[in-house]
PDB file of N, CA and C in Angstrom:
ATOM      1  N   UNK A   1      16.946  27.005 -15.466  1.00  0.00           N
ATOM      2  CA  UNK A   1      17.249  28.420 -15.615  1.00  0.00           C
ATOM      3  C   UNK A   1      18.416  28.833 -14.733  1.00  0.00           C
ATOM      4  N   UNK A   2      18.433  28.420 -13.631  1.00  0.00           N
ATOM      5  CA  UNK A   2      19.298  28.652 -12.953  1.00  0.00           C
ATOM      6  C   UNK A   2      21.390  28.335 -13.252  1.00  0.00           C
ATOM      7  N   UNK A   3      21.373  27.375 -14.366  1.00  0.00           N
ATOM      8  CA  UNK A   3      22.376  27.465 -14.885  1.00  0.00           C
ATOM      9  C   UNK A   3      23.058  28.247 -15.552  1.00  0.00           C
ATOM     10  N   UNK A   4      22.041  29.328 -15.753  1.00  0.00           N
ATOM     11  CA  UNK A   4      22.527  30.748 -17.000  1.00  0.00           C
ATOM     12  C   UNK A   4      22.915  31.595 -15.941  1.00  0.00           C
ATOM     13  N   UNK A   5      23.153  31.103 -14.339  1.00  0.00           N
ATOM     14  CA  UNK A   5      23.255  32.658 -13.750  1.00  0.00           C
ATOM     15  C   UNK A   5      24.960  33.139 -14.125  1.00  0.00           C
ATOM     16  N   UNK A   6      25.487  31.951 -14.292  1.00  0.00           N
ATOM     17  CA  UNK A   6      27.027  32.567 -14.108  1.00  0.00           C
ATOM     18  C   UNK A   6      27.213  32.619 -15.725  1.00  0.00           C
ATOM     19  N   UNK A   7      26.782  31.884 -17.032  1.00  0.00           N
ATOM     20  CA  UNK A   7      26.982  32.282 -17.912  1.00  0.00           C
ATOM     21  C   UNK A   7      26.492  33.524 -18.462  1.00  0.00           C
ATOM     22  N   UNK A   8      25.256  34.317 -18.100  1.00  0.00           N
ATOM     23  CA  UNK A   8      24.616  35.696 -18.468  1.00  0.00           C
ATOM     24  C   UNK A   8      25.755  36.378 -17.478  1.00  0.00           C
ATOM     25  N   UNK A   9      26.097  36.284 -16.256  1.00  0.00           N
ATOM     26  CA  UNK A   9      26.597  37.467 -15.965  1.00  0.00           C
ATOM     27  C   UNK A   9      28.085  37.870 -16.867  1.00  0.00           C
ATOM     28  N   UNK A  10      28.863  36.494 -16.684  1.00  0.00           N
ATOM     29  CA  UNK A  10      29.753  36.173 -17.937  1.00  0.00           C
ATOM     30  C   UNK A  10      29.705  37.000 -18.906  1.00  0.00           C
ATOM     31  N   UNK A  11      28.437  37.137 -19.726  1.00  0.00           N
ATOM     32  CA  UNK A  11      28.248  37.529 -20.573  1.00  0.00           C
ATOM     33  C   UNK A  11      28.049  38.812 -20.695  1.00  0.00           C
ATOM     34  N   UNK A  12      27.543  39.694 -19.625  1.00  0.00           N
ATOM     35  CA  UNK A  12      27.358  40.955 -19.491  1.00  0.00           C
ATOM     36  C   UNK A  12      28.596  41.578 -18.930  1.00  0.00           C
ATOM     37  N   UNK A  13      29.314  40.665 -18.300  1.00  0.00           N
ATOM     38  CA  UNK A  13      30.592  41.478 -17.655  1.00  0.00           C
ATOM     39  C   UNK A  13      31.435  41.376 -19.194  1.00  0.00           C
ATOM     40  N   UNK A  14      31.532  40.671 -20.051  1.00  0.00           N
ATOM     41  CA  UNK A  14      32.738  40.619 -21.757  1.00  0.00           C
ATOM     42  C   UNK A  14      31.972  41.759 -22.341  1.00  0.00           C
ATOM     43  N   UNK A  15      30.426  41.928 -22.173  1.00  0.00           N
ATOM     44  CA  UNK A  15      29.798  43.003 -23.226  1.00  0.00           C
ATOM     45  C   UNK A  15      30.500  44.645 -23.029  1.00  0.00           C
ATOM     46  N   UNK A  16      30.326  44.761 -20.933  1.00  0.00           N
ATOM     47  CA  UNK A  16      31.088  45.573 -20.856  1.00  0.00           C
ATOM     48  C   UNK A  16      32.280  45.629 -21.280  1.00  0.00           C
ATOM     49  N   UNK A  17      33.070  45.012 -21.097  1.00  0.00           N
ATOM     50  CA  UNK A  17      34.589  44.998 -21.661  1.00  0.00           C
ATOM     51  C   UNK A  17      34.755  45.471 -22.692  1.00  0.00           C
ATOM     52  N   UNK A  18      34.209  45.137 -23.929  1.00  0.00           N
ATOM     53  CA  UNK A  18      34.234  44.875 -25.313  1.00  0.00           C
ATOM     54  C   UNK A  18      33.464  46.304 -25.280  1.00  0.00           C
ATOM     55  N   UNK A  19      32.896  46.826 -24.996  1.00  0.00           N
ATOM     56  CA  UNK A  19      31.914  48.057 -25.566  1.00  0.00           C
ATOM     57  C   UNK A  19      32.585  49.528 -24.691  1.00  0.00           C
ATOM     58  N   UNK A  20      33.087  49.116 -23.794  1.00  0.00           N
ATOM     59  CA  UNK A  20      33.763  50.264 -22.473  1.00  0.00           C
ATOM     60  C   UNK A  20      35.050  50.511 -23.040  1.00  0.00           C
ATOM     61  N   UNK A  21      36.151  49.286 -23.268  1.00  0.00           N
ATOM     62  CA  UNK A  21      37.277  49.279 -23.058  1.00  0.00           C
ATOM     63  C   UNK A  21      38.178  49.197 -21.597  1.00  0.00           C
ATOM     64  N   UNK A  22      37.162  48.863 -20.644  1.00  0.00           N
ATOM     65  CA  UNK A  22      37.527  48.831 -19.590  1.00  0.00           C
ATOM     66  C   UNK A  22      36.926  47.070 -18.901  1.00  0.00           C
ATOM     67  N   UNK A  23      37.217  46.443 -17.955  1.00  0.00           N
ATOM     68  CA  UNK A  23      37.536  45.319 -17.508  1.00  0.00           C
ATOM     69  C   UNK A  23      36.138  45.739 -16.305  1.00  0.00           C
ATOM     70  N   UNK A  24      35.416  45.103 -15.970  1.00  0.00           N
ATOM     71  CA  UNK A  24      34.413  44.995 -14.582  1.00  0.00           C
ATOM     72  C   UNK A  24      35.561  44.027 -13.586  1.00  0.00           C
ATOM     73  N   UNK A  25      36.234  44.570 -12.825  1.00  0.00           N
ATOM     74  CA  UNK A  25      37.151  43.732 -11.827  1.00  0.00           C
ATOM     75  C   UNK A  25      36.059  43.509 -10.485  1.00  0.00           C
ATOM     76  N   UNK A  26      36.171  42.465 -10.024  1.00  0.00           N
ATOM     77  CA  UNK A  26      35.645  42.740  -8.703  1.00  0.00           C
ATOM     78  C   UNK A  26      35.765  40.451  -8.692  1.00  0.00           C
ATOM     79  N   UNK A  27      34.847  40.187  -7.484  1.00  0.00           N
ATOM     80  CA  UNK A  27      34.496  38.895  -6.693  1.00  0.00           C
ATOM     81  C   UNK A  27      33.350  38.548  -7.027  1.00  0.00           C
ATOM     82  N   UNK A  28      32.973  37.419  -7.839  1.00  0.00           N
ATOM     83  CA  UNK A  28      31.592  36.799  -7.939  1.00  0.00           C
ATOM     84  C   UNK A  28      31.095  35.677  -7.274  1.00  0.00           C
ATOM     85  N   UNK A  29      29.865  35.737  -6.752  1.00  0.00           N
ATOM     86  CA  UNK A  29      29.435  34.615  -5.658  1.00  0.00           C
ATOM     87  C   UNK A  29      28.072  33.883  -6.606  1.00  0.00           C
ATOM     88  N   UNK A  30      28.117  32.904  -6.961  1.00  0.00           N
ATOM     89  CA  UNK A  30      26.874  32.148  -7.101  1.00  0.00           C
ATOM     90  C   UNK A  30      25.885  31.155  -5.835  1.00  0.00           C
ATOM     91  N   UNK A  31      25.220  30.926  -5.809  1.00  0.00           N
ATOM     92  CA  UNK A  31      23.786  30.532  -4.727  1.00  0.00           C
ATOM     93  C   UNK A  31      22.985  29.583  -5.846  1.00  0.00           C
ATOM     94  N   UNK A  32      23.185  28.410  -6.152  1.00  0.00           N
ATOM     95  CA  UNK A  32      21.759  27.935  -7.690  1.00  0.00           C
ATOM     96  C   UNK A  32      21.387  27.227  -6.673  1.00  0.00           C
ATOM     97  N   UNK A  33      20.996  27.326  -5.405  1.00  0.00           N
ATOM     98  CA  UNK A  33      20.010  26.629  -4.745  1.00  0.00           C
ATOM     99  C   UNK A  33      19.314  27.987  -5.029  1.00  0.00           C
ATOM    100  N   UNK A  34      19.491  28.732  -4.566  1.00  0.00           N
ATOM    101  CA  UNK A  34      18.923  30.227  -4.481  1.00  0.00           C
ATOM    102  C   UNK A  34      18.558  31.097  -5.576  1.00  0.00           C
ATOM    103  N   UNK A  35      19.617  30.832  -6.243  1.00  0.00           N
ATOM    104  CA  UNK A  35      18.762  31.284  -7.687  1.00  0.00           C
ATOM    105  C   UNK A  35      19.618  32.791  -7.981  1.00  0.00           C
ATOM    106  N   UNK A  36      20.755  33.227  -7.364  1.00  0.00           N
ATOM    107  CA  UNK A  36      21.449  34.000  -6.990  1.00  0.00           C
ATOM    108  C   UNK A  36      22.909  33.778  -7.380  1.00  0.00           C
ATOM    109  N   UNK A  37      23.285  35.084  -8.221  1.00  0.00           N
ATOM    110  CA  UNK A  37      24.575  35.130  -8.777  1.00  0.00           C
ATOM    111  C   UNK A  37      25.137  36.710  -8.629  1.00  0.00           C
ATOM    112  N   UNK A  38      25.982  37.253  -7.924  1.00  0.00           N
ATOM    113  CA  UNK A  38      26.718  38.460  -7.876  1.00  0.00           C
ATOM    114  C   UNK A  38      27.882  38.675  -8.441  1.00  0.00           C
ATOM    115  N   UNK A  39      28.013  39.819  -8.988  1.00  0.00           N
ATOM    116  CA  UNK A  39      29.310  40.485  -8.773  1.00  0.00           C
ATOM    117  C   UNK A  39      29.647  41.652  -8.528  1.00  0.00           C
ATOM    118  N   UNK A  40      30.497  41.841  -7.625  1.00  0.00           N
ATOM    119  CA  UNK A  40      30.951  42.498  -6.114  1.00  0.00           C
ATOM    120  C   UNK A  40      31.851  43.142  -7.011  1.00  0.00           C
ATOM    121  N   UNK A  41      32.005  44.799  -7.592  1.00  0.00           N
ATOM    122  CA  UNK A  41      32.936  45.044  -7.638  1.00  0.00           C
ATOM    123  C   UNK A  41      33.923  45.884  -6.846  1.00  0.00           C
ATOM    124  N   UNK A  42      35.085  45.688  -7.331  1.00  0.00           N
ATOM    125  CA  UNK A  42      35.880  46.898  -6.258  1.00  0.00           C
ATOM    126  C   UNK A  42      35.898  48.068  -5.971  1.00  0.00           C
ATOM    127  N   UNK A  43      35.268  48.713  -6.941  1.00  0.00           N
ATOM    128  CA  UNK A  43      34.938  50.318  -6.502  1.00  0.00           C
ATOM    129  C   UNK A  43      33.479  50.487  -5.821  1.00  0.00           C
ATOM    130  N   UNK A  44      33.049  49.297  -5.270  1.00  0.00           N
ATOM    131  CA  UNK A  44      32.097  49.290  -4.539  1.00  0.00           C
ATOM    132  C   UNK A  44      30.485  49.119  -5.172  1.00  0.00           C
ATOM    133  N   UNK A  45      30.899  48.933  -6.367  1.00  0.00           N
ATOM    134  CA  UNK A  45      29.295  48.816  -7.347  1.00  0.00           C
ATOM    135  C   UNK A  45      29.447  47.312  -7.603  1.00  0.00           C
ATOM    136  N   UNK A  46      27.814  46.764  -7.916  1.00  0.00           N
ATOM    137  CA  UNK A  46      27.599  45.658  -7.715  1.00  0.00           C
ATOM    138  C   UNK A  46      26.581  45.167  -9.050  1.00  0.00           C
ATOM    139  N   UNK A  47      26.353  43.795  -9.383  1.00  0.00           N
ATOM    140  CA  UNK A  47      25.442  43.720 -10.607  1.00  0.00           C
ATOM    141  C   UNK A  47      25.106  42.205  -9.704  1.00  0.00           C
ATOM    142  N   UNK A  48      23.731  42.102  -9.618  1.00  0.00           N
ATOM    143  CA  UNK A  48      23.492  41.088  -9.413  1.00  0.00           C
ATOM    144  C   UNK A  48      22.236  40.311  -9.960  1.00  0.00           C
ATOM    145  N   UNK A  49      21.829  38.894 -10.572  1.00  0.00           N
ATOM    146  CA  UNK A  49      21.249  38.555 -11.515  1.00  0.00           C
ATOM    147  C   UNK A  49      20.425  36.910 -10.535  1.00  0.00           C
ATOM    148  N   UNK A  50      18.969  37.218 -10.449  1.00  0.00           N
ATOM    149  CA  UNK A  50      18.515  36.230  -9.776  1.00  0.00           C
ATOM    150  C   UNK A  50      17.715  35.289 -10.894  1.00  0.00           C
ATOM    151  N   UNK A  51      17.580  34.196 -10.828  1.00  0.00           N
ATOM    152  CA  UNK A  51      16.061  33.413 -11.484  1.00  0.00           C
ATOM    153  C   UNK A  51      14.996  33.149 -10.668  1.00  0.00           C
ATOM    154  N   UNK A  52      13.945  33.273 -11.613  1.00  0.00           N
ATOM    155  CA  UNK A  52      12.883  33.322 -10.773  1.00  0.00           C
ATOM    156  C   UNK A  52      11.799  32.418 -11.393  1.00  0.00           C
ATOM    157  N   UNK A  53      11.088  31.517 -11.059  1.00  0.00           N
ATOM    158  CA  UNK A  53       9.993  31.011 -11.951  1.00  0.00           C
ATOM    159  C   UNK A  53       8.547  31.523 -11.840  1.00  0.00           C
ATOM    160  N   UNK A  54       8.051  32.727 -12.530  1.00  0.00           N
ATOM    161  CA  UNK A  54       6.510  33.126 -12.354  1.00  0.00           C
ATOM    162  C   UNK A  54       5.765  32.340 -11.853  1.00  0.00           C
ATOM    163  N   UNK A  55       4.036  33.082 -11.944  1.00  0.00           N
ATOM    164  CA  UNK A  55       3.787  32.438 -11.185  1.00  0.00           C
ATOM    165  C   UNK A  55       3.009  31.479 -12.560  1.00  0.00           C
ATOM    166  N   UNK A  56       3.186  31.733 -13.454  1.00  0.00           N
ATOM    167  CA  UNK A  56       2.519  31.271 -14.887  1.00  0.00           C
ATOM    168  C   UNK A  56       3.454  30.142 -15.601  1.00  0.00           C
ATOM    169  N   UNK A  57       4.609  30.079 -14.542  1.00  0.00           N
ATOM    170  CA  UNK A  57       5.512  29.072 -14.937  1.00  0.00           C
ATOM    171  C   UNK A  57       6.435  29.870 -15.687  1.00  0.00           C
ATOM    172  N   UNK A  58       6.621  30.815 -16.042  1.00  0.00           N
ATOM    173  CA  UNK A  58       7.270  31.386 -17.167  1.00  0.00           C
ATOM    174  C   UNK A  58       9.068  31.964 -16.550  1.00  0.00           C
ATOM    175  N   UNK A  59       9.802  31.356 -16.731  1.00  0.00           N
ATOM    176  CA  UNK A  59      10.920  31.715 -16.365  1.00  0.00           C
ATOM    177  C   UNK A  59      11.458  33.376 -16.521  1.00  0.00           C
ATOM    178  N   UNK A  60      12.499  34.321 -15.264  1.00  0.00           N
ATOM    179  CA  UNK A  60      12.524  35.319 -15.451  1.00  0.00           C
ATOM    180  C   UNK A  60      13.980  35.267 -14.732  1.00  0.00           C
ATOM    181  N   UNK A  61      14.700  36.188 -15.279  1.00  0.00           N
ATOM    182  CA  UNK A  61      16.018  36.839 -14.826  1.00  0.00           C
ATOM    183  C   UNK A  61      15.747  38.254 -14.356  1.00  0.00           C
ATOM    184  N   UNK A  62      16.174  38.644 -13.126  1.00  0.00           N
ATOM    185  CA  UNK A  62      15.856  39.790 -12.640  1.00  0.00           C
ATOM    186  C   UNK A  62      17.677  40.401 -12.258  1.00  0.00           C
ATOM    187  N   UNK A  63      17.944  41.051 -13.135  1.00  0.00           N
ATOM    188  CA  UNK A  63      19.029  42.139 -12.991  1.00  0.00           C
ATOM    189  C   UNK A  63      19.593  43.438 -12.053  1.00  0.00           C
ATOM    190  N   UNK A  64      19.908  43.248 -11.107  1.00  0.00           N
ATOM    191  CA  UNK A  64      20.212  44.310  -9.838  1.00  0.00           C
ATOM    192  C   UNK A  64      21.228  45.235 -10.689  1.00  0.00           C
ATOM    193  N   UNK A  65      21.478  46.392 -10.691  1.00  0.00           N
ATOM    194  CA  UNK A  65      22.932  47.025 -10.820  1.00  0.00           C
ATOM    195  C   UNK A  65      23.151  47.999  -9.993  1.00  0.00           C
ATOM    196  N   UNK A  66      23.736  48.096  -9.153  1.00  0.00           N
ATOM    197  CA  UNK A  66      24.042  49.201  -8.345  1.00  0.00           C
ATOM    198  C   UNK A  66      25.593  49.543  -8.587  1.00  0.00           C
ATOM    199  N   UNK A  67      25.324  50.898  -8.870  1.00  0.00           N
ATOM    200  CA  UNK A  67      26.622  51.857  -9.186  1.00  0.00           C
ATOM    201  C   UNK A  67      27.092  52.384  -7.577  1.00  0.00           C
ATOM    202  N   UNK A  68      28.387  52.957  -7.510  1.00  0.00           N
ATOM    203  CA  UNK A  68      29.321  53.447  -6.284  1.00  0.00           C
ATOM    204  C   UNK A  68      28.479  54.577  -6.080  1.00  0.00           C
ATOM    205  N   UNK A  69      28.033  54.844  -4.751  1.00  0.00           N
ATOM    206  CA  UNK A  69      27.354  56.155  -4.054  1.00  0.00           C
ATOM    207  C   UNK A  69      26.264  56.428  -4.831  1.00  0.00           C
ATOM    208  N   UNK A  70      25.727  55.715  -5.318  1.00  0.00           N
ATOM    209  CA  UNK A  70      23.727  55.656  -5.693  1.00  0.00           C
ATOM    210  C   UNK A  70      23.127  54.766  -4.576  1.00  0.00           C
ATOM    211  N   UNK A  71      22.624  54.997  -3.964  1.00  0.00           N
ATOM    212  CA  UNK A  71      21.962  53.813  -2.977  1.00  0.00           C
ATOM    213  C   UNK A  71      20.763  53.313  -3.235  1.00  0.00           C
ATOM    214  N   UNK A  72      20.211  53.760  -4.923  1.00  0.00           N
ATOM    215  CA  UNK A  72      19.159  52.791  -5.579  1.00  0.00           C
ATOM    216  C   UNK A  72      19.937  52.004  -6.536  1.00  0.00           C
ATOM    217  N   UNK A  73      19.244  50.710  -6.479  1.00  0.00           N
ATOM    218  CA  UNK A  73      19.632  49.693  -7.497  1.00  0.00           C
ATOM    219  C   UNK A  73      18.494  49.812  -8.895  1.00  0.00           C
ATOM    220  N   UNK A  74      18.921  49.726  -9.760  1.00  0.00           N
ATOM    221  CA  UNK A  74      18.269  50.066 -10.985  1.00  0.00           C
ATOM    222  C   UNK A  74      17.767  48.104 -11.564  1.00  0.00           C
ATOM    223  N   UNK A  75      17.095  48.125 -11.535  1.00  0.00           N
ATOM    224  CA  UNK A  75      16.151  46.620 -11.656  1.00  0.00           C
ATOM    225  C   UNK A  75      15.891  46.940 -13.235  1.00  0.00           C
ATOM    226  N   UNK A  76      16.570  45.803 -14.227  1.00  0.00           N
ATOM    227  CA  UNK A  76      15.970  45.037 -15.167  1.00  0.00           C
ATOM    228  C   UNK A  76      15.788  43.495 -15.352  1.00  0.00           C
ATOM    229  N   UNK A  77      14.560  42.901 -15.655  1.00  0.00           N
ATOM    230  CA  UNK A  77      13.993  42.295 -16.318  1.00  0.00           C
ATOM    231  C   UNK A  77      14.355  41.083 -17.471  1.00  0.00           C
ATOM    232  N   UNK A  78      14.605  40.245 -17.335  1.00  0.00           N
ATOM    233  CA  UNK A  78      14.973  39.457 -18.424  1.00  0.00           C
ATOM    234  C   UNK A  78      13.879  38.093 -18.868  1.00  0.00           C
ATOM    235  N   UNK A  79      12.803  38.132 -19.849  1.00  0.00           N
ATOM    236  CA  UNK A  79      12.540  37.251 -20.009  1.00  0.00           C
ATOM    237  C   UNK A  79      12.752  36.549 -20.733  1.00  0.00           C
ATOM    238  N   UNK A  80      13.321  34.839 -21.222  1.00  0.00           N
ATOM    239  CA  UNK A  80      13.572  34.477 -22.601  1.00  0.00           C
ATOM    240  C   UNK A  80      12.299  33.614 -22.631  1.00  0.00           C
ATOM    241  N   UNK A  81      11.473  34.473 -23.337  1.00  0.00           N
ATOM    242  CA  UNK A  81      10.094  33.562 -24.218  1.00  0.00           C
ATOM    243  C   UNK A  81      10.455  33.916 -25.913  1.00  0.00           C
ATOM    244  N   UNK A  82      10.953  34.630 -26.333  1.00  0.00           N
ATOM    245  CA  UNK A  82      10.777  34.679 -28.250  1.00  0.00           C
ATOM    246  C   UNK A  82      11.625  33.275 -28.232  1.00  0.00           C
ATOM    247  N   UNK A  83      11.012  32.715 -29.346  1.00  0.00           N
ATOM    248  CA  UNK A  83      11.196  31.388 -30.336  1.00  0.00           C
ATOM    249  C   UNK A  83      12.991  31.711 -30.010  1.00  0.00           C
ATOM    250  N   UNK A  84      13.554  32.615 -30.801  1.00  0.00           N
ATOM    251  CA  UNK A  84      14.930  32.808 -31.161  1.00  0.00           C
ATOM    252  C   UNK A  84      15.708  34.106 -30.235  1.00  0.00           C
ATOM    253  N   UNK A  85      15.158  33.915 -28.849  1.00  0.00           N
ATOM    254  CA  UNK A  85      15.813  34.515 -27.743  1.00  0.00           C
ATOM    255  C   UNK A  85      17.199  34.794 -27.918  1.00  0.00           C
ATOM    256  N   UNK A  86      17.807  35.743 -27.530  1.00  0.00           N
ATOM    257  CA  UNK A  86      19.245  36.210 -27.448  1.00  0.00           C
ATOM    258  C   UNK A  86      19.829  36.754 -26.377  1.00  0.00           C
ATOM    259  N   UNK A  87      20.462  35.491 -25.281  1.00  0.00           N
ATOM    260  CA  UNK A  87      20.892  36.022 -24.396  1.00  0.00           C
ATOM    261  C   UNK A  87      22.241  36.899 -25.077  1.00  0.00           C
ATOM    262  N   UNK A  88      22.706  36.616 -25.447  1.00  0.00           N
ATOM    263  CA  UNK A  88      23.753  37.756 -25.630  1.00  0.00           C
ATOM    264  C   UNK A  88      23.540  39.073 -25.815  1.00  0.00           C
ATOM    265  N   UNK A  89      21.963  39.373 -26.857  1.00  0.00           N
ATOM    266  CA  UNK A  89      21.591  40.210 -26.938  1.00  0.00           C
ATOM    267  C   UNK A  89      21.285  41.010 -25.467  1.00  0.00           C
ATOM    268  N   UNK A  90      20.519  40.281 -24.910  1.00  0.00           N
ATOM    269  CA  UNK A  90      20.211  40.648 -23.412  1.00  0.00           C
ATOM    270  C   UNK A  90      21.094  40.834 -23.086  1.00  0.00           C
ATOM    271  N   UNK A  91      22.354  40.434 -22.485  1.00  0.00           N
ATOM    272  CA  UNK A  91      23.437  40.747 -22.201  1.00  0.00           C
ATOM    273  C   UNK A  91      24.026  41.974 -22.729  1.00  0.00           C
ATOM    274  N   UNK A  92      23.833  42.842 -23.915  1.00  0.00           N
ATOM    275  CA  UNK A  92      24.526  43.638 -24.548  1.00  0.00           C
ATOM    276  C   UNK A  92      24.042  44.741 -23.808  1.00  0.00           C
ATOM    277  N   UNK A  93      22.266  44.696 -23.987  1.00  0.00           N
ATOM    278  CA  UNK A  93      21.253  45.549 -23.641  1.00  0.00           C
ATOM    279  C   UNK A  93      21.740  45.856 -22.266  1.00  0.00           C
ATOM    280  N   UNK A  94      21.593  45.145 -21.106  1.00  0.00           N
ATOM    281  CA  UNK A  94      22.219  45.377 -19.886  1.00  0.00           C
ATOM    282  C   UNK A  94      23.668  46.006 -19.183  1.00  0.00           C
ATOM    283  N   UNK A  95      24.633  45.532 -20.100  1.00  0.00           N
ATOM    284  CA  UNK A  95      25.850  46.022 -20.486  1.00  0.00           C
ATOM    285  C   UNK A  95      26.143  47.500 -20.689  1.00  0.00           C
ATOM    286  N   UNK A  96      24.831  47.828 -21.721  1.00  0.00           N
ATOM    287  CA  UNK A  96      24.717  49.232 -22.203  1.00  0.00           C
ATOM    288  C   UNK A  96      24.087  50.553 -21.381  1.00  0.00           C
ATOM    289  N   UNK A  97      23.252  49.425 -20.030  1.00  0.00           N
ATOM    290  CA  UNK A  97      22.947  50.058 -19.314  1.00  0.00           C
ATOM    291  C   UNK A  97      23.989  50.467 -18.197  1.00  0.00           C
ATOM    292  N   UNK A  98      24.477  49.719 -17.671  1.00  0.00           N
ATOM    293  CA  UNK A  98      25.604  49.996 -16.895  1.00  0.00           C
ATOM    294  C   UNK A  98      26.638  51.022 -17.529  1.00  0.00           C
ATOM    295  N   UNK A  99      27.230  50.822 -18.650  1.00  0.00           N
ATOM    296  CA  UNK A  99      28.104  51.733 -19.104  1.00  0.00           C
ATOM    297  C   UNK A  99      27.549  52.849 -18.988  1.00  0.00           C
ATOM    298  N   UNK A 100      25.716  53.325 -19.451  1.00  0.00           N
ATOM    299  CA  UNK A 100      25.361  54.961 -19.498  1.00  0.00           C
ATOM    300  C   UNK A 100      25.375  55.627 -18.027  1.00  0.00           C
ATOM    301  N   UNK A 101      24.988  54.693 -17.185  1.00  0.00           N
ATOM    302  CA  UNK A 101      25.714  54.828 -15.533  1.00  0.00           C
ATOM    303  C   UNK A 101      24.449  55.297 -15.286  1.00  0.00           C
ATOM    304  N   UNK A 102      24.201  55.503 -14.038  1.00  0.00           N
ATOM    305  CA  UNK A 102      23.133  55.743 -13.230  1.00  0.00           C
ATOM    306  C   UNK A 102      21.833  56.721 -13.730  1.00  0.00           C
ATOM    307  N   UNK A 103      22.533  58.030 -13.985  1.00  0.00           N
ATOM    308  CA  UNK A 103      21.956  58.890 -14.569  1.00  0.00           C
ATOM    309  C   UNK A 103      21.398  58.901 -15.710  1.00  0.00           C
ATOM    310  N   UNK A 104      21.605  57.596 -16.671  1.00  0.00           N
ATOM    311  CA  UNK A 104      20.822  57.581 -17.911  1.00  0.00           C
ATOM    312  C   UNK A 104      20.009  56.228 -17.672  1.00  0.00           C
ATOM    313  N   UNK A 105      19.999  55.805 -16.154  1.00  0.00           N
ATOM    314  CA  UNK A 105      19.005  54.713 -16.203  1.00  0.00           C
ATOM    315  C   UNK A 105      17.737  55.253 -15.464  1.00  0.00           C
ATOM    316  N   UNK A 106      18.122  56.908 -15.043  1.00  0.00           N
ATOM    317  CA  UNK A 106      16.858  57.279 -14.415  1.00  0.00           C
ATOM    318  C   UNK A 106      16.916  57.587 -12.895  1.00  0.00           C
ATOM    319  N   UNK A 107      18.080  57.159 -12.409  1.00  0.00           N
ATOM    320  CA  UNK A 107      18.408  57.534 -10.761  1.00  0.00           C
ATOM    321  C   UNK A 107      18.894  58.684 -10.442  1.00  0.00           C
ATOM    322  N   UNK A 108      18.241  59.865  -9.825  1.00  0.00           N
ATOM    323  CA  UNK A 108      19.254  60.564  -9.425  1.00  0.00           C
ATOM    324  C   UNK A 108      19.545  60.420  -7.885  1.00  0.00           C
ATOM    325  N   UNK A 109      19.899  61.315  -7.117  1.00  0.00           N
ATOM    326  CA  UNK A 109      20.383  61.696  -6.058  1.00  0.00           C
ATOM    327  C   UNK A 109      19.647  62.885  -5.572  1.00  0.00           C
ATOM    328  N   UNK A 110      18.986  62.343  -4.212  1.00  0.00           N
ATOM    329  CA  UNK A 110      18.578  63.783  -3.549  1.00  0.00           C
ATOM    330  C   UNK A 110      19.187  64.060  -2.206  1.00  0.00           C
ATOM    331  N   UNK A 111      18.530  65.017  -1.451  1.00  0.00           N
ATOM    332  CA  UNK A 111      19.040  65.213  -0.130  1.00  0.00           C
ATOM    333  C   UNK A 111      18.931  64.009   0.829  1.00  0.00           C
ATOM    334  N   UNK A 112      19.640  64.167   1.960  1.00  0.00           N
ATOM    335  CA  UNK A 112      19.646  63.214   2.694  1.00  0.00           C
ATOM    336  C   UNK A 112      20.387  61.506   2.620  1.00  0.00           C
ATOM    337  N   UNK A 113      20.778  61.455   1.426  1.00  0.00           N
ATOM    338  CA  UNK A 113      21.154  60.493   1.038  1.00  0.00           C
ATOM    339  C   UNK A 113      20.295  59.384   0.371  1.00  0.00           C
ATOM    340  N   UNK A 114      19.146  59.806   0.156  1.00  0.00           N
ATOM    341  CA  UNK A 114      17.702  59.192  -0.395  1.00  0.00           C
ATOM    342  C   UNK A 114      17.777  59.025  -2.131  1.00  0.00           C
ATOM    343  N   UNK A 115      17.255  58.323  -2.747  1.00  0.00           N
ATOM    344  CA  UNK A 115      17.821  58.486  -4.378  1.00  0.00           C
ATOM    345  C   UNK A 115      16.234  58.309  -4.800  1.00  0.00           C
ATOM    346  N   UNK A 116      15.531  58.820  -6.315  1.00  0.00           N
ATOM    347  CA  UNK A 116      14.869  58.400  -6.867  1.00  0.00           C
ATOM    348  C   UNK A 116      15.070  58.565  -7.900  1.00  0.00           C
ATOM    349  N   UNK A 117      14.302  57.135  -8.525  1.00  0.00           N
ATOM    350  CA  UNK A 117      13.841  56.518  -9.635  1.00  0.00           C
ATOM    351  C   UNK A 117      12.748  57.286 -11.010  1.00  0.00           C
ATOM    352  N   UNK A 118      13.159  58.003 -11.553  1.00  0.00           N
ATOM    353  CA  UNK A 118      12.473  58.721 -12.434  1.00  0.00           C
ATOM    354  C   UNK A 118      12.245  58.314 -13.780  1.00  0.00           C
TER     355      UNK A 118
END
């Protein structure tokens, strides 16, 4: 599993492209001892994509995205168990989340600099 970290993010950074019209620029770091793949972008927002093996054995991709001046990261989920899995699909889905930006994944902003998850 750990070989899909740099091809899914790959894949979610072209979905953006292709669906935005805009480029995700930034520095990506992979870890496949760790199970850990980032990308660092330059306006200070970040997407980062770990593997994980349940505890049922069942392989899982766990999706970080943190947008510029949200200081919650919005966590999705990736499992490939269907017969005819679609990472790309997954990839699109995630893609689509980032583009609606923070506020349509449910984060707002409160006082203090504190954010919740709604």
């Amino acid at each position: 599993m750990t070989a899909r970290l740099l091809s899914f993010l790959n894949l979610v950074q072209d979905s953006v492209a292709l669906n935005s019209g805009s480029a995700l620029e930034g520095s990506r770091f992979v870890n496949f001892h760790k199970g850990l793949a980032c990308l660092t972008l330059k306006d200070g927002g970040s997407i980062q994509v770990q593997s994980y093996v349940l505890a049922d054995g069942q392989s899982c991709l766990k999706v970080a995205m943190q947008w510029p001046g949200c200081p919650t990261p919005v966590v999705h989920a990736v499992y490939p168990t269907a017969p005819r899995f679609s990472w790309k699909l997954s990839a699109d889905q995630i893609a689509e989340v980032w583009i609606s930006g923070p506020e349509a994944a449910g984060v707002t902003e409160v006082a203090n600099g504190m954010a919740a998850v709604g």
